[in-house]
C-alpha atoms as a PDB file:
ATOM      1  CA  UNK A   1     265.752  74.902 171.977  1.00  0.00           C
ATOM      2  CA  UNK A   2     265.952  74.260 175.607  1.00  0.00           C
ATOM      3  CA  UNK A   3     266.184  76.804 178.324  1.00  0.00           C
ATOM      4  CA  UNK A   4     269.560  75.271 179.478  1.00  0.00           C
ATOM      5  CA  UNK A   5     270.682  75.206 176.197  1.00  0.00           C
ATOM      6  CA  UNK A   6     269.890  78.679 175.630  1.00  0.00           C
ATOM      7  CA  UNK A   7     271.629  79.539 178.943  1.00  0.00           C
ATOM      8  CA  UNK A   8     274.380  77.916 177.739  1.00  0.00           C
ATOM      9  CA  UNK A   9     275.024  79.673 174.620  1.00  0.00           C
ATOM     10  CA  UNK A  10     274.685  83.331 176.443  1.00  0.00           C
ATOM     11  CA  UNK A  11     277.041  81.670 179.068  1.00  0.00           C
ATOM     12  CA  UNK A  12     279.783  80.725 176.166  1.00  0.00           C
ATOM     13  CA  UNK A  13     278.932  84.248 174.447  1.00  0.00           C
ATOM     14  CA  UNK A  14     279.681  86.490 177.346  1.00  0.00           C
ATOM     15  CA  UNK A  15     283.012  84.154 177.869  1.00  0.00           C
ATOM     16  CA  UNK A  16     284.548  84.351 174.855  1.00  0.00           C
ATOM     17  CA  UNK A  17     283.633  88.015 174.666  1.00  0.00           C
ATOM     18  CA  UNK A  18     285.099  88.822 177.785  1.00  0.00           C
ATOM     19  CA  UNK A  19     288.319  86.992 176.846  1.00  0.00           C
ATOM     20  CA  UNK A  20     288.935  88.502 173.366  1.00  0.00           C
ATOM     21  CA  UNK A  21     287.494  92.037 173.260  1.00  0.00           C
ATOM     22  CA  UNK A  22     290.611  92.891 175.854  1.00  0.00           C
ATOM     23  CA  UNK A  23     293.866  91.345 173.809  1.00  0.00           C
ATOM     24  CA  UNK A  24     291.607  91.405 170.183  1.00  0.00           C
ATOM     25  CA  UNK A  25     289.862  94.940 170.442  1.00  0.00           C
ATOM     26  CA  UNK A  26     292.661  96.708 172.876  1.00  0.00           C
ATOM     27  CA  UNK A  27     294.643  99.777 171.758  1.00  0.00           C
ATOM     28  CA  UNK A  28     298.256  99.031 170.690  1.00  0.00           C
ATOM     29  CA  UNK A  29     299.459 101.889 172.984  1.00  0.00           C
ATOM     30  CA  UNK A  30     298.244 103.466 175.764  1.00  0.00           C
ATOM     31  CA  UNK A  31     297.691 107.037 175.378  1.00  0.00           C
ATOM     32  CA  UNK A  32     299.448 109.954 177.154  1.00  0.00           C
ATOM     33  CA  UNK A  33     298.661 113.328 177.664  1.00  0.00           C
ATOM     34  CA  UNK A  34     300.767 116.046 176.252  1.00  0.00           C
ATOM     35  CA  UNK A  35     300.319 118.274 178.992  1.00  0.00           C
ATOM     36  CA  UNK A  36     303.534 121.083 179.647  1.00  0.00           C
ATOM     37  CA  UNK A  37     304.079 120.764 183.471  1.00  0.00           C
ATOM     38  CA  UNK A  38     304.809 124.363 184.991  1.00  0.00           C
ATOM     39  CA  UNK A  39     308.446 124.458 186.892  1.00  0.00           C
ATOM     40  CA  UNK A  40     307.973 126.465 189.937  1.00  0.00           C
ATOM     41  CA  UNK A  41     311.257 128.607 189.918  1.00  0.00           C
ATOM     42  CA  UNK A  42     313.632 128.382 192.913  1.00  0.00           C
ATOM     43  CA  UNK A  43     312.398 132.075 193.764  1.00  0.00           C
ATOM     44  CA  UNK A  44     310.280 134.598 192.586  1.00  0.00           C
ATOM     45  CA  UNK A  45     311.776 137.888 191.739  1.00  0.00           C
ATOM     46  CA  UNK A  46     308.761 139.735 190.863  1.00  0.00           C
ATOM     47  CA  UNK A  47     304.910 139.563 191.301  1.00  0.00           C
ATOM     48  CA  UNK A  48     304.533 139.533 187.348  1.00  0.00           C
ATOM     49  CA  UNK A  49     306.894 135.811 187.444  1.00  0.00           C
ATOM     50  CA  UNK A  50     304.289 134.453 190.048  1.00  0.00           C
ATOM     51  CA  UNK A  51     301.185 135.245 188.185  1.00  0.00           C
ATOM     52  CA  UNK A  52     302.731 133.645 185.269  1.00  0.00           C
ATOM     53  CA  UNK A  53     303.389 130.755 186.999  1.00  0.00           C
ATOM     54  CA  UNK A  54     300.091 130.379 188.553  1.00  0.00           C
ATOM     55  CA  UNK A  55     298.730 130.700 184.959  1.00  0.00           C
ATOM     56  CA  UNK A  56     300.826 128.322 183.629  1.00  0.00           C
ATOM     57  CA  UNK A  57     299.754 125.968 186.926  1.00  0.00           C
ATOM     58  CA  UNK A  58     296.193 126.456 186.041  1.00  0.00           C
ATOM     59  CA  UNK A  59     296.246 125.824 182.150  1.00  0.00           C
ATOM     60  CA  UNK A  60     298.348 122.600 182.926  1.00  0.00           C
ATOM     61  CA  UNK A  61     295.606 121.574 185.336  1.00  0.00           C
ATOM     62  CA  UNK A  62     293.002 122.118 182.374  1.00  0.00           C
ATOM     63  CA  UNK A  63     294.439 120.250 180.205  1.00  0.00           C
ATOM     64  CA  UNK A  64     295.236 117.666 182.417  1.00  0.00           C
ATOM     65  CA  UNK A  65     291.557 117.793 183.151  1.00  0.00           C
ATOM     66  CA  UNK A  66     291.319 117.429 179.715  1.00  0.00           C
ATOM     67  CA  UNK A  67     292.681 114.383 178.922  1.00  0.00           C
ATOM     68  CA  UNK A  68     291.139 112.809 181.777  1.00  0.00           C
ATOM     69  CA  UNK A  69     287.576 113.706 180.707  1.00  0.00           C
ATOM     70  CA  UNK A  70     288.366 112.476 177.279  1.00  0.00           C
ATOM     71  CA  UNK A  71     290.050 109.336 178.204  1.00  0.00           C
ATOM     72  CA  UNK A  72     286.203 108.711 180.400  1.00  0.00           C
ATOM     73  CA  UNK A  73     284.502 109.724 177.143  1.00  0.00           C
ATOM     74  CA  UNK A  74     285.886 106.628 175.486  1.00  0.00           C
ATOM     75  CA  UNK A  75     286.041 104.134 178.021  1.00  0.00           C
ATOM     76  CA  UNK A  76     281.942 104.680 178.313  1.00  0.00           C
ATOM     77  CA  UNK A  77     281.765 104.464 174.274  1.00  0.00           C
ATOM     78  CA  UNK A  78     283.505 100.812 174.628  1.00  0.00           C
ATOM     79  CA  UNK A  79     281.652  99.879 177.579  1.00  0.00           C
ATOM     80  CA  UNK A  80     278.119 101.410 175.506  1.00  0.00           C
ATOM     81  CA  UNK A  81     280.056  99.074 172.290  1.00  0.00           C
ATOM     82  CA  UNK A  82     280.659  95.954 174.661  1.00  0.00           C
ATOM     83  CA  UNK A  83     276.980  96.112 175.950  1.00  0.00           C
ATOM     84  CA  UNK A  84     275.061  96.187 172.533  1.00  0.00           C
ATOM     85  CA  UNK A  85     277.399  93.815 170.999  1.00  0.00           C
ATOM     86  CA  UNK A  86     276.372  90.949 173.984  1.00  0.00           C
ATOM     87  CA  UNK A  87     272.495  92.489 173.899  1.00  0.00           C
ATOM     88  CA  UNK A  88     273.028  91.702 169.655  1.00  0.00           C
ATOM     89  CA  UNK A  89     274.022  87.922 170.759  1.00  0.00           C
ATOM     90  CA  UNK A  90     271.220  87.629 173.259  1.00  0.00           C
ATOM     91  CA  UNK A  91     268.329  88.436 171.200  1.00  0.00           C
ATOM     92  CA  UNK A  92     270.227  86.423 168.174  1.00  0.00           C
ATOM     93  CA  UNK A  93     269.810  83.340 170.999  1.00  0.00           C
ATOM     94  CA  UNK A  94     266.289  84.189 171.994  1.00  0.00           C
ATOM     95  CA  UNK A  95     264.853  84.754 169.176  1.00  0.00           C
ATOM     96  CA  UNK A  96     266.850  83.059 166.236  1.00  0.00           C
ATOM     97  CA  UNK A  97     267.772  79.705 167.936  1.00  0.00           C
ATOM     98  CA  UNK A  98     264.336  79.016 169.204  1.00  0.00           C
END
């Protein structure tokens, strides 16, 4: 097989990948987190009612955090997905199609 050739094929590859993996592969939703926002009280009565809101302000920034760091973990496990599935169809072109 010639070089162009082979170019071609990656070309079509990567272009057909590109175009399905994000209406084919794509969630059906998009996620949300389910995170309880704190409501900061018009005023505080007692010290006691503004430590328990500034707990309640910190463990709805944690899990806020949360969500965000998961949401990364998966977007890098598609992107690691994407990548092997287009190094699968190069090698298939280099070395099967020879």
């Amino acid at each position: 097989m010639s070089s162009f050739l082979k170019q071609k094929y990656i070309l079509v590859a990567v272009a057909l990948f590109s175009l399905t993996s994000s209406s084919v592969f794509a969630d059906m939703f998009q996620p949300s987190h389910s995170c309880s926002k704190p409501y900061k009280p018009y005023q505080f009565n007692h010290q006691y009612e503004v430590d328990n809101f500034n707990e309640d302000v910190r463990r709805y920034k944690e899990c806020i955090n949360d969500f965000v760091e998961e949401q990364n973990d998966a977007v890098r496990k598609h992107s690691n997905a994407a990548e092997e599935a287009i190094d699968d169809w190069n090698n298939f072109v280099s070395y099967e199609l020879n």
